[in-house]
Protein backbone atom coordinates (compact mmCIF):
# COMPACT_ATOMS: atom_id res chain seq x y z
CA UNK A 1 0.00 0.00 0.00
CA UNK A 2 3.02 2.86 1.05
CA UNK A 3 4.58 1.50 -2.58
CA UNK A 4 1.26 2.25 -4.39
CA UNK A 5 0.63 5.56 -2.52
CA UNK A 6 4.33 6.69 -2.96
CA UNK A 7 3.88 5.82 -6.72
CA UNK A 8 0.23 7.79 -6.94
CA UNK A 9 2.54 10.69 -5.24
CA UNK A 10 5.21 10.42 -8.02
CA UNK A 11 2.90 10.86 -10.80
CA UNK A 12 0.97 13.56 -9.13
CA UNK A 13 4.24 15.62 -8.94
CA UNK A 14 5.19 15.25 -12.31
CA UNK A 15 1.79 15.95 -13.85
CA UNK A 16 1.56 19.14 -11.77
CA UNK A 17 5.47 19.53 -12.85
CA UNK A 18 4.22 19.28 -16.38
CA UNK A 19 1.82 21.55 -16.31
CA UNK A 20 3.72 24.64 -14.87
CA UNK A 21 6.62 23.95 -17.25
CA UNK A 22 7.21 27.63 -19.03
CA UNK A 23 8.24 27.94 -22.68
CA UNK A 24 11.88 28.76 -21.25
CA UNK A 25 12.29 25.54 -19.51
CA UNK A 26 12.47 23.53 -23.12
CA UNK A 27 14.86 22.36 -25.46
CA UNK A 28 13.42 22.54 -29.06
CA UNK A 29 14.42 22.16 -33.00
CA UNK A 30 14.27 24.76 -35.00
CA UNK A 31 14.16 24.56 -38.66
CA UNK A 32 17.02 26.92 -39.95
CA UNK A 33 16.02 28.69 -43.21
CA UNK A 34 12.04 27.53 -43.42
CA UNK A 35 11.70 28.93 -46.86
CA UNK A 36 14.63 26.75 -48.42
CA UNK A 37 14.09 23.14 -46.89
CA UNK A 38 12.89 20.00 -49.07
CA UNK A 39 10.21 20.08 -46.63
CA UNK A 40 7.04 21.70 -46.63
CA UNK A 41 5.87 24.21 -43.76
CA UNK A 42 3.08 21.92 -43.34
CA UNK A 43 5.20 18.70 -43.44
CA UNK A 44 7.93 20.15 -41.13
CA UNK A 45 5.07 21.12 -38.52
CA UNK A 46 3.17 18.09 -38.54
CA UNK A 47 5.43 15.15 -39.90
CA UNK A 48 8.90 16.60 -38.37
CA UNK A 49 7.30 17.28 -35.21
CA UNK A 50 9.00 21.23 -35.35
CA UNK A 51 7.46 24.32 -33.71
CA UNK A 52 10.41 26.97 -34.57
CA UNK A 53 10.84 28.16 -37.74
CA UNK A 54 12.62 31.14 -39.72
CA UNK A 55 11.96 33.39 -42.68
CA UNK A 56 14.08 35.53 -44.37
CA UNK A 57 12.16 38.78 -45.59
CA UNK A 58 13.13 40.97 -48.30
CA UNK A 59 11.66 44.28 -49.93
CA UNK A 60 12.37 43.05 -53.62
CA UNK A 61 13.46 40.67 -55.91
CA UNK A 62 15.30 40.73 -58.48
CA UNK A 63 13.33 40.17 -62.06
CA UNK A 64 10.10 40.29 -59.76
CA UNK A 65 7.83 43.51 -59.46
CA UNK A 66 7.48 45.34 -56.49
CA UNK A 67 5.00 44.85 -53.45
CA UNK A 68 3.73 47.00 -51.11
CA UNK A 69 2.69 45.39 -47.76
CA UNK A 70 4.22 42.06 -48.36
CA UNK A 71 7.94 40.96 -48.42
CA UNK A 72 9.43 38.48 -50.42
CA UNK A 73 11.10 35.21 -48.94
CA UNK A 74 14.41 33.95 -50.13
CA UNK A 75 18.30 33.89 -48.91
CA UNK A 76 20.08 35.86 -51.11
CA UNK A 77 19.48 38.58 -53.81
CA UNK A 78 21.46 36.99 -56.71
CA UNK A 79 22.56 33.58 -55.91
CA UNK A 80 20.09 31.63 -53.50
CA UNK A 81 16.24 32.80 -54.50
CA UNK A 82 14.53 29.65 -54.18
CA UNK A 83 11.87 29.81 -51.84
CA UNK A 84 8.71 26.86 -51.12
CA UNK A 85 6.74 29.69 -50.18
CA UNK A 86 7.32 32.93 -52.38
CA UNK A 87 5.73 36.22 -50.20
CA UNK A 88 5.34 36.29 -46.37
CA UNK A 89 2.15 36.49 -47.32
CA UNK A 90 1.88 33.47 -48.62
CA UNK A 91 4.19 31.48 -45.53
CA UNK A 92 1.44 33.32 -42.88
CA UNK A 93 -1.33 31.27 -44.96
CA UNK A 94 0.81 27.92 -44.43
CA UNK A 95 1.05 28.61 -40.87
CA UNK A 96 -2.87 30.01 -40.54
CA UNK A 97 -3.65 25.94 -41.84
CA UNK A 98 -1.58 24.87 -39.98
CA UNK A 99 -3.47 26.50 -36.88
CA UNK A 100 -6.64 25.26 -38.28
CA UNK A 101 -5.60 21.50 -38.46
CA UNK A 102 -4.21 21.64 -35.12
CA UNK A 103 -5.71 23.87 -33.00
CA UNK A 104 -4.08 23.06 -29.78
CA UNK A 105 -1.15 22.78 -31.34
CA UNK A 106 2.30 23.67 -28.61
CA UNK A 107 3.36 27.19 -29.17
CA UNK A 108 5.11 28.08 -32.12
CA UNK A 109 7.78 30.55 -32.33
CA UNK A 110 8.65 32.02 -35.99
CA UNK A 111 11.98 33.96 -36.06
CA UNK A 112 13.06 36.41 -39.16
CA UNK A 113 15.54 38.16 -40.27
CA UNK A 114 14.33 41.30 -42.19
CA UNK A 115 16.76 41.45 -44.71
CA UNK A 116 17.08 44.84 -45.88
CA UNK A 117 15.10 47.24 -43.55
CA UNK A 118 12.29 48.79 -43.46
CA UNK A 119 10.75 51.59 -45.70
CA UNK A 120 7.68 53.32 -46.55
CA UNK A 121 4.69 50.49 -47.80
CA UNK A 122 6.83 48.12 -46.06
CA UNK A 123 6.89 49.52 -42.73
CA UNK A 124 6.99 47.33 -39.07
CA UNK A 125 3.41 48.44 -38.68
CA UNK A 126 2.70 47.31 -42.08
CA UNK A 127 4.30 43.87 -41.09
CA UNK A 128 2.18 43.39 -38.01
CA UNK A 129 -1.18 43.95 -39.87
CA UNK A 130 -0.29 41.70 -42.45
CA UNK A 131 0.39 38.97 -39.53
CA UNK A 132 -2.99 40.06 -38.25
CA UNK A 133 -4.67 39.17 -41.19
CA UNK A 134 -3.52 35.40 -41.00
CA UNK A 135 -3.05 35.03 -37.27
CA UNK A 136 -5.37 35.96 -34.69
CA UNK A 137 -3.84 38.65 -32.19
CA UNK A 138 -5.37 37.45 -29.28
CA UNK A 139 -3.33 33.69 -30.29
CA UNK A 140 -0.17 35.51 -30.32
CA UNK A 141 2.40 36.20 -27.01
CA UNK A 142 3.36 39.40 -27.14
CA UNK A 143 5.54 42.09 -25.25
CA UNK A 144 2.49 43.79 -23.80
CA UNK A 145 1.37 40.38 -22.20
CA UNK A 146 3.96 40.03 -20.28
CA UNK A 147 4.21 43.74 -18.99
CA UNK A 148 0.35 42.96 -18.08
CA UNK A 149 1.29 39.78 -16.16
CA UNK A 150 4.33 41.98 -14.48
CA UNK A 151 3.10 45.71 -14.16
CA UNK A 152 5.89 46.27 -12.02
CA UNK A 153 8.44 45.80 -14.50
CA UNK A 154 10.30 48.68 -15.93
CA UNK A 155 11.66 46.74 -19.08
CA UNK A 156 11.57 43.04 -20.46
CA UNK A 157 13.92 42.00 -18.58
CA UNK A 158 12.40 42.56 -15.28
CA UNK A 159 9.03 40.92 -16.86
CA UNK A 160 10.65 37.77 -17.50
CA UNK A 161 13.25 37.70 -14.01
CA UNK A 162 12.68 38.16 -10.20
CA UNK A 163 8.83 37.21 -9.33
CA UNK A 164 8.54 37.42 -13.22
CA UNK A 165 8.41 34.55 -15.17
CA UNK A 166 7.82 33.17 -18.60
CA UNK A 167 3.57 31.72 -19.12
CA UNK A 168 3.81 28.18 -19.07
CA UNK A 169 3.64 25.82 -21.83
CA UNK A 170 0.17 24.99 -20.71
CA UNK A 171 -0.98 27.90 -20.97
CA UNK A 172 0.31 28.80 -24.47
CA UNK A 173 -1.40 26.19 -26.77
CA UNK A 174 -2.83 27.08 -29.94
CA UNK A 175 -0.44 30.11 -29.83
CA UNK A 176 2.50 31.98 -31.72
CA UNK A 177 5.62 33.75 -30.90
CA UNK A 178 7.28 35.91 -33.06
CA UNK A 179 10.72 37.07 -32.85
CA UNK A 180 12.51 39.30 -35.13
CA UNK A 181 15.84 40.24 -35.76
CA UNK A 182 15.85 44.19 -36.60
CA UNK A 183 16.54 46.52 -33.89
CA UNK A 184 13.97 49.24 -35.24
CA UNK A 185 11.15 47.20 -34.94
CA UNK A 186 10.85 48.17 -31.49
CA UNK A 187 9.17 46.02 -28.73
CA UNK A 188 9.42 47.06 -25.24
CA UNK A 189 6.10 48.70 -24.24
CA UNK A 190 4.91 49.48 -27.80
CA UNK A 191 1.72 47.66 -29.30
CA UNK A 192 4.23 45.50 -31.30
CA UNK A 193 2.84 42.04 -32.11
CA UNK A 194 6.67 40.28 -31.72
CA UNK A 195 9.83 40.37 -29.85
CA UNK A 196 12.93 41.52 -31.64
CA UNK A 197 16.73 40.08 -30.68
CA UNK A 198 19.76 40.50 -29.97
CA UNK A 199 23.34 38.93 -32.00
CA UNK A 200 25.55 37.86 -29.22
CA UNK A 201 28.84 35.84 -28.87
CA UNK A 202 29.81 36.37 -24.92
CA UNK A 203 28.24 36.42 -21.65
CA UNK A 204 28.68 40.23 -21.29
CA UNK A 205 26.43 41.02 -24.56
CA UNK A 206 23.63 39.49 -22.47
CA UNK A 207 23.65 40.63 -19.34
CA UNK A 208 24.61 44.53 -21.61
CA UNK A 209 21.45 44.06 -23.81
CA UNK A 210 17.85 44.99 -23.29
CA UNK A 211 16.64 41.94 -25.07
CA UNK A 212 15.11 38.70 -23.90
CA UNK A 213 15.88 36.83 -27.26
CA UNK A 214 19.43 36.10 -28.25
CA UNK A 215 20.84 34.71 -31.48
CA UNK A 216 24.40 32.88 -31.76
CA UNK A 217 26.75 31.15 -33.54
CA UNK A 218 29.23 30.55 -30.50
CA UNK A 219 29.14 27.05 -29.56
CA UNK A 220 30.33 28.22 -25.89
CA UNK A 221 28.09 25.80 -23.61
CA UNK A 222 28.53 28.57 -20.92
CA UNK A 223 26.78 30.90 -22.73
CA UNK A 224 24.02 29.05 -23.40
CA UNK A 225 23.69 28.08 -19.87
CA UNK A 226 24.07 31.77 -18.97
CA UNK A 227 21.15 32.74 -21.05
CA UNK A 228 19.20 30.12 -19.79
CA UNK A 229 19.93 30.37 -15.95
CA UNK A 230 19.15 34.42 -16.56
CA UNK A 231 15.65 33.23 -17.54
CA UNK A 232 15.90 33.90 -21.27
CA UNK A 233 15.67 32.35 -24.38
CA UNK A 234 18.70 31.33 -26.92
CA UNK A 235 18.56 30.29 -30.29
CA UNK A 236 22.08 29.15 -31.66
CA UNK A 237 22.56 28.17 -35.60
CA UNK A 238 23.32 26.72 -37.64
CA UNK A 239 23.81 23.16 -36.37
CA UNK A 240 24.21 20.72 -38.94
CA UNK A 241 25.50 17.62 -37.48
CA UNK A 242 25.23 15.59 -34.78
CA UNK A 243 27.98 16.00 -31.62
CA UNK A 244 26.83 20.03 -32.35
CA UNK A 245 23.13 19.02 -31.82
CA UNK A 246 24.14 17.03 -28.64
CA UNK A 247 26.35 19.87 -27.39
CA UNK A 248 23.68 22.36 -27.76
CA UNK A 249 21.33 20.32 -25.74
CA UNK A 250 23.62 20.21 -23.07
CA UNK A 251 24.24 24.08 -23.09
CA UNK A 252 20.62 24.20 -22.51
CA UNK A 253 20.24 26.25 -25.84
CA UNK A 254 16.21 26.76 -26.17
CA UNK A 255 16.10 26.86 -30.07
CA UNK A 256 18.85 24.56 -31.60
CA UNK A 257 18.20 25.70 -35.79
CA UNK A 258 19.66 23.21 -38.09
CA UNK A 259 18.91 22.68 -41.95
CA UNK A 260 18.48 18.79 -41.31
CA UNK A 261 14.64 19.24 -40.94
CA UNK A 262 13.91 15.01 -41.43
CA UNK A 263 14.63 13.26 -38.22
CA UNK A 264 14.00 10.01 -40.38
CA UNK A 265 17.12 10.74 -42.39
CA UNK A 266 19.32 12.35 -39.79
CA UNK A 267 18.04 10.74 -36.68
CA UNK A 268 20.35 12.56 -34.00
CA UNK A 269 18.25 16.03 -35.18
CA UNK A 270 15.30 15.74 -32.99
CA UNK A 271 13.62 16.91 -30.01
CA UNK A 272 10.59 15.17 -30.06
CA UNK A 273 10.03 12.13 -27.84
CA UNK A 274 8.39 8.97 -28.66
CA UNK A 275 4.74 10.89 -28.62
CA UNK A 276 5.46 13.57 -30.76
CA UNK A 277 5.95 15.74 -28.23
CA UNK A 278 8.32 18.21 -29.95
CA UNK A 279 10.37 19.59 -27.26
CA UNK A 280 12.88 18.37 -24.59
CA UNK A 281 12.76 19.58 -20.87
CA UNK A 282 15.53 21.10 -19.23
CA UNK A 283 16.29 19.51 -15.66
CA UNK A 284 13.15 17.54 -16.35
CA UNK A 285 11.77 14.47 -17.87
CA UNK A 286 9.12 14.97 -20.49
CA UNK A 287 8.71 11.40 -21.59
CA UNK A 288 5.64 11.09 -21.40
CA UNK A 289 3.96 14.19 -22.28
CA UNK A 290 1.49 14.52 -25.61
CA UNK A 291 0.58 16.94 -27.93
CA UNK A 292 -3.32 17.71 -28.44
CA UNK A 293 -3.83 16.47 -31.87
CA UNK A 294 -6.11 14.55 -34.17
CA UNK A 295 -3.96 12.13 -36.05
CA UNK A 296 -3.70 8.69 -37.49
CA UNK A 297 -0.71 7.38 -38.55
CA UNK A 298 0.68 4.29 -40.94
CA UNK A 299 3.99 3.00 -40.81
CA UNK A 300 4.81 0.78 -44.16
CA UNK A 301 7.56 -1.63 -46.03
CA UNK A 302 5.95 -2.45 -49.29
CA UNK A 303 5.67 -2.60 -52.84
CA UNK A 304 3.85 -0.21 -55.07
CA UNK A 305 -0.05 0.80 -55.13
CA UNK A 306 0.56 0.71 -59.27
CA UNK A 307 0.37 -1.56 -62.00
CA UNK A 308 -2.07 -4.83 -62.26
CA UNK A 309 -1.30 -5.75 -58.51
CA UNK A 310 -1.51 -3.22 -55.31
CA UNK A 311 0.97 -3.66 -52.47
CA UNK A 312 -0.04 -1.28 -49.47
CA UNK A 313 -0.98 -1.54 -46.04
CA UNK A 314 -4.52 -0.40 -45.54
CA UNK A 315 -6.93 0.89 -42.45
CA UNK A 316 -10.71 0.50 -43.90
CA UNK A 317 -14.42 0.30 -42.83
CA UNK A 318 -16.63 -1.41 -44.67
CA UNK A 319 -19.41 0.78 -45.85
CA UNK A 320 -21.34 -1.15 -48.63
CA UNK A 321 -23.38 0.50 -50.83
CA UNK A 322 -23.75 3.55 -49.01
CA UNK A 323 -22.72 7.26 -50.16
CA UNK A 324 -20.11 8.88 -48.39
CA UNK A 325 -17.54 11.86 -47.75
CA UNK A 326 -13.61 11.21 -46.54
CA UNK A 327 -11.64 14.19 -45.96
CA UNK A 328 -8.14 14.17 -44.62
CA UNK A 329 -4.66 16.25 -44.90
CA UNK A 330 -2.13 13.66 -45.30
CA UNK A 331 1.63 14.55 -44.14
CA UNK A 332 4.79 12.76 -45.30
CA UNK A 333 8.60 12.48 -44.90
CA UNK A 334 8.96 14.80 -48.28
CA UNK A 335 12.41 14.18 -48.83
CA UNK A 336 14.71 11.66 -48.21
CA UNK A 337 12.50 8.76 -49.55
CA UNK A 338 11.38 7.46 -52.59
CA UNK A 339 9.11 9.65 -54.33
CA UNK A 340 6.43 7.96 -55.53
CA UNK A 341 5.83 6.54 -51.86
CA UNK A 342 2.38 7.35 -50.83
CA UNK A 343 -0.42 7.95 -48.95
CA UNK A 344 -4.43 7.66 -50.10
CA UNK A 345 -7.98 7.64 -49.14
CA UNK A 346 -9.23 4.90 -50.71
CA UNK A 347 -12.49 2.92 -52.36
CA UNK A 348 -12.14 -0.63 -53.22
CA UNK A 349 -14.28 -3.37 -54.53
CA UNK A 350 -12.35 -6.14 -52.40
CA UNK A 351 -9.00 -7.10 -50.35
CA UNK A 352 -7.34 -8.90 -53.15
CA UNK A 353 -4.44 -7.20 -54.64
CA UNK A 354 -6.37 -6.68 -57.99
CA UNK A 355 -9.37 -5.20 -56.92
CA UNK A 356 -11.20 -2.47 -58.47
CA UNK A 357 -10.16 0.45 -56.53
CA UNK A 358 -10.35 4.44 -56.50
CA UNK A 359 -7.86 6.66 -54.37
CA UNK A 360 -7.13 10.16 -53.74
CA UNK A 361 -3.24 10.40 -53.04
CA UNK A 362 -0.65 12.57 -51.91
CA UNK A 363 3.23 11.28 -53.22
CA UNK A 364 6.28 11.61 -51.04
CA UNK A 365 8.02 13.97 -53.26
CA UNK A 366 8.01 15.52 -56.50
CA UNK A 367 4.36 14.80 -57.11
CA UNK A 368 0.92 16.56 -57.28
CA UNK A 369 -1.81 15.81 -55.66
CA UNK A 370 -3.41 12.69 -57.72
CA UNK A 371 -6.05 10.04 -57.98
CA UNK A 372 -5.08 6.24 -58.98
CA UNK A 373 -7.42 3.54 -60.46
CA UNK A 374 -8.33 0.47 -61.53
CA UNK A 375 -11.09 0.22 -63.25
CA UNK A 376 -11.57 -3.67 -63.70
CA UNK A 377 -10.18 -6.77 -61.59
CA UNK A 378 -6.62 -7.31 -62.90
CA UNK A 379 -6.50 -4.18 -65.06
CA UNK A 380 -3.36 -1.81 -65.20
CA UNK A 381 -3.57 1.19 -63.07
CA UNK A 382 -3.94 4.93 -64.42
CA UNK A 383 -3.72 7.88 -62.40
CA UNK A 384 -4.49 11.41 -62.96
CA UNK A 385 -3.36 14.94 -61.42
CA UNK A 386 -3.89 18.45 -61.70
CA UNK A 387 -2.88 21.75 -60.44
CA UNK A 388 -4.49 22.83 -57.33
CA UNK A 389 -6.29 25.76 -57.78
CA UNK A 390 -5.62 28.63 -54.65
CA UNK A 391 -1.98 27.78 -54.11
CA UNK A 392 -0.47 30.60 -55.36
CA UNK A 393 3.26 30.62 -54.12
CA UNK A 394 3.40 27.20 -52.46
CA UNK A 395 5.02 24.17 -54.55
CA UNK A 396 2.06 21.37 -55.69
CA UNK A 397 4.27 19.57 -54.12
CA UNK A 398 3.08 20.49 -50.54
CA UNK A 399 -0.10 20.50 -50.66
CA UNK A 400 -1.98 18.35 -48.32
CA UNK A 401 -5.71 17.94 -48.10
CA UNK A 402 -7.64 15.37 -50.08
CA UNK A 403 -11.28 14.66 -50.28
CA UNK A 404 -13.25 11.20 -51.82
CA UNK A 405 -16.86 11.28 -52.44
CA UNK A 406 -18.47 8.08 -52.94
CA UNK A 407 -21.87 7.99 -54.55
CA UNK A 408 -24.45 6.01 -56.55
CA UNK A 409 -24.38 3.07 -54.20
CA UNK A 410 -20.63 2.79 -53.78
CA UNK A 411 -20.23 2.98 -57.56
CA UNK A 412 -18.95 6.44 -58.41
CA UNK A 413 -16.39 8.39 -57.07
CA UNK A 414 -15.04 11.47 -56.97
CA UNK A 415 -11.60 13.31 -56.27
CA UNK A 416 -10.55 16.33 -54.95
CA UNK A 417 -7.59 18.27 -54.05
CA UNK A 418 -6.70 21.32 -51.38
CA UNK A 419 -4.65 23.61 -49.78
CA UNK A 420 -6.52 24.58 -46.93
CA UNK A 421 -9.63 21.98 -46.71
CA UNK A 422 -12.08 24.54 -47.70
CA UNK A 423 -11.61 25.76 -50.95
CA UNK A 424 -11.34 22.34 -53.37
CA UNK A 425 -10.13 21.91 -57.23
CA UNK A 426 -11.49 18.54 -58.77
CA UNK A 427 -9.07 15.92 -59.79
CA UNK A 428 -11.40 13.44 -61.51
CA UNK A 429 -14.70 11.24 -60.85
CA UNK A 430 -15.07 7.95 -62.22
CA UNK A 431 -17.91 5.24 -61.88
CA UNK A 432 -17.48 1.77 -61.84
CA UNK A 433 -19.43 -1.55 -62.30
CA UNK A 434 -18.69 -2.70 -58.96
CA UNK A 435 -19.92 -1.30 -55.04
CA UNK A 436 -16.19 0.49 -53.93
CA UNK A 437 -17.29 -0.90 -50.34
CA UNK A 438 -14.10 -1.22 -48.64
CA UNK A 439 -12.94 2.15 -47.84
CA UNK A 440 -10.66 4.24 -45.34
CA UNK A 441 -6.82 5.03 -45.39
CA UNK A 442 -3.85 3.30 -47.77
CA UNK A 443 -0.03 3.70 -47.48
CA UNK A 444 2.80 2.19 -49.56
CA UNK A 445 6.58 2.31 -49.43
CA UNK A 446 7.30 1.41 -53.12
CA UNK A 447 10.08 -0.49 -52.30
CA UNK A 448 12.18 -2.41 -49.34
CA UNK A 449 11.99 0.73 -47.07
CA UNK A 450 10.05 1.93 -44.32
CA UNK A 451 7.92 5.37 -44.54
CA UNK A 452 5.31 6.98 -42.61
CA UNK A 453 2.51 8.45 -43.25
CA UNK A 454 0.15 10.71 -41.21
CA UNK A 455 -3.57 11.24 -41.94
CA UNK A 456 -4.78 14.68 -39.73
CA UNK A 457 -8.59 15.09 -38.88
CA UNK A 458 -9.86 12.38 -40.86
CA UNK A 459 -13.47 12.84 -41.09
CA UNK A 460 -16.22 10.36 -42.49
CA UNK A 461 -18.87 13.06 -43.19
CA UNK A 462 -18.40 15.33 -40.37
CA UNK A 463 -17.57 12.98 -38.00
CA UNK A 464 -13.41 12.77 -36.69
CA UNK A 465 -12.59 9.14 -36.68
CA UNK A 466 -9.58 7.63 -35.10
CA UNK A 467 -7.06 4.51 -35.88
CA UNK A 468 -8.93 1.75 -33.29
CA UNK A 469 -12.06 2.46 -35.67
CA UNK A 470 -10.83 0.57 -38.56
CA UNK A 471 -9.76 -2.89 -39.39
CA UNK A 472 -5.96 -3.23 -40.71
CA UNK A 473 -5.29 -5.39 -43.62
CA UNK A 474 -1.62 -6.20 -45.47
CA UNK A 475 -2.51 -6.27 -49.08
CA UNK A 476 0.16 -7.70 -51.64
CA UNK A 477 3.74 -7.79 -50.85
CA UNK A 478 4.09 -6.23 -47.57
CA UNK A 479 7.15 -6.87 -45.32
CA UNK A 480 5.88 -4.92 -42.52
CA UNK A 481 3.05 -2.25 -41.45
CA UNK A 482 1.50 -0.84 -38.54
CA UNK A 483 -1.49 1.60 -38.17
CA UNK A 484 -1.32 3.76 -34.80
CA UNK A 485 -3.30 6.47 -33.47
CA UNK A 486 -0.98 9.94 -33.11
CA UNK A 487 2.57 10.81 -35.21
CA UNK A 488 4.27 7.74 -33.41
């Protein structure tokens, strides 16, 4: 009885512990030039398990006409413009889906460097309404919230020090940080929606600066612990392999930005634990905690959903003849993997490998949006994609939601592709001579690999369905699958 009680006491501690842990009192990847990774916003947020990222903003471009209001997102002027989301503009629509798939999402902190200044149409007021017309103010942390939670304090220092302190993690779901790099954007007791920061290689520039946000380079583990034991926040870059990830976990850096966004392919470049929980606690164990989300996950080593045999692992409901909707944004490694690996929502007429079958898909790389057939039992497959309408300055590539209407007594179907989940472009429809009964979630390798997929908010009609609701069956040649509920 004293073991059981002492063990009820244990828990009880570390669930309070875990719910009064601030946002400084974390270890978490950041993705080091957003803009420029392989990997989607989307897919670095969701698949990669990453809730710090960084844009690089720019007045012009060269070859490109001039905006007013917006910035441009690339590296360099001349020899690095390649960008997976073109205007800020259009990254603030990325991360507004992204807030609308997962709501209660853990606090997300987006860093930028403002590239070449401000000027008139392009001022830091102009920057903060164009966040507001993505993000919600009232979701974002900002300098005046912590002066109201400290009115004592004189400057942000003081707000975040003494019998000051950080909100707590808890606290700060579903919300955004942002943190940005030019001096004349000023914070401090303006109406600011961010935090600016401050370039610093020693302990002195610290404790000299006004800031509460500190950028390095300097892979000095006593500066990292200095920020940290001052109470603020360090983000040190770029770390690109693996004894500099491990050092600046032990230097308690806050925000460790590295360009090796997939954890799959370099596995040392995570935070995450085994939940998906994407940070690491300082001084504290966070094995066990959980992010808030609605996800269903496949993990697959198989051949190819192609040809005149399928080869996928697949999560289905049987549904017979009747009509019905399946909506989903699916979420993949994006680089790193074979590319025409996928995930689907698919209709089939039976569990054999050449069934009759209908699928909406998203590929692993490289791809479009598509939707795979077959329209007869032992029939070649043939696919079909088009360009998503409402994407303007995000790669095809990334785009996540699908939708499968099944109608006419399980004999016609019908295909759809998204950005966002609201606004829809048609793929195809096709009917067929048999009921498409068997229906629900499909993933394939296309080789002697293992990938994962993810399937967010999968709804049958309006209804949010979860992994234990469907029936897992190995179709074809399949060396090894699971079906889980979460990212892990």
């Amino acid at each position: 009885m004293k073991t059981l009680l002492m063990a009820a006491l244990l828990l009880l501690l570390n669930t309070t512990a875990q719910a009064n842990l601030r946002y400084n009192e974390v270890t978490q990847k950041s993705s080091h030039n957003s803009y420029s990774r392989d990997e989607g916003i989307l897919d670095q947020l969701v698949f990669h398990r990453i809730r710090s990222i960084e844009f690089d903003l720019f007045r012009g471009k060269i070859g490109r006409a001039g905006i007013s209001r917006d910035w441009y997102v690339y590296h360099t002027p001349v020899f690095d413009t390649g960008t997976n989301c073109d205007k800020f503009s259009n990254c603030l629509r990325e991360l507004q889906i992204f807030d609308q798939q997962i709501p209660q999402h853990e606090v997300v902190t987006v860093w930028f460097d403002i590239k070449d200044g401000f000027s008139s149409g392009q001022t830091a007021q102009d920057l903060d309404n164009l966040i507001k017309s993505y993000i919600n103010p009232n979701d974002i942390l900002k300098p005046s919230d912590l002066y109201n939670a400290c009115p004592n304090a004189n400057n942000l220092k003081q707000a975040v020090t003494g019998s000051c302190n950080w909100p707590t993690l808890s606290s700060l779901k579903g919300k955004w940080m942002f943190v940005i790099t030019d001096p004349s954007y000023a914070d401090g007791r303006s109406n600011r929606l961010g935090f600016t920061s401050a370039s610093v290689d020693s302990n002195s520039d610290v404790d000299s600066s006004s800031k509460i946000f500190f950028n390095t380079d300097n892979t000095s583990q006593s500066l990292g612990r200095h920020i940290h034991i001052n109470n603020f926040v360090s983000r040190r870059y770029v770390v690109n392999n693996s004894s500099g990830f491990i050092n600046a976990k032990n230097a308690w850096v806050h925000h460790i930005a590295t360009d090796k966004v997939n954890y799959v392919q370099d596995t040392w470049a995570k935070t995450h634990n085994s939940y998906g929980y994407p940070f690491t606690c300082i001084n504290r164990n966070c094995s066990s905690n959980q992010e808030s989300d609605s996800i269903i996950g496949i993990k697959v080593n198989s051949e190819d959903i192609w040809g005149s045999q399928d080869h996928f692992s697949f999560q289905y409901q049987n549904k017979g003849t009747a009509n019905g909707r399946w909506q989903t944004a699916i979420n993949v490694p994006s680089s790193h993997v074979d590319k025409f690996a996928k995930g689907c929502v698919m209709a089939r007429a039976a569990l054999s490998d050449d069934s009759p079958y209908f699928a909406v898909c998203r590929l692993a790389d490289n791809n479009k949006l598509a939707v795979q057939y077959r329209d007869y039992y032992g029939n070649n497959s043939g696919s079909k994609n088009v360009t998503i309408s409402d994407a303007s300055g995000i790669a095809q590539e990334d785009l996540t939601y699908v939708k499968m209407d099944v109608y006419d007594n399980g004999q016609c179907v019908l295909g759809q592709g998204s950005r966002d989940g609201i606004s829809w472009t048609t793929i195809m429809s096709r009917c067929f001579s048999y009921s498409l009964k068997y229906q629900g979630l499909a993933a394939s390798s296309h080789g002697n690999n293992k990938v994962k997929v993810l399937f967010s908010n999968l709804r049958y009609w309006n209804n949010t369905l979860s992994s234990g609701q469907f029936t897992l069956e190995n179709i074809g040649t399949v060396r090894s699958a699971s079906g889980f509920q979460g990212s892990f």
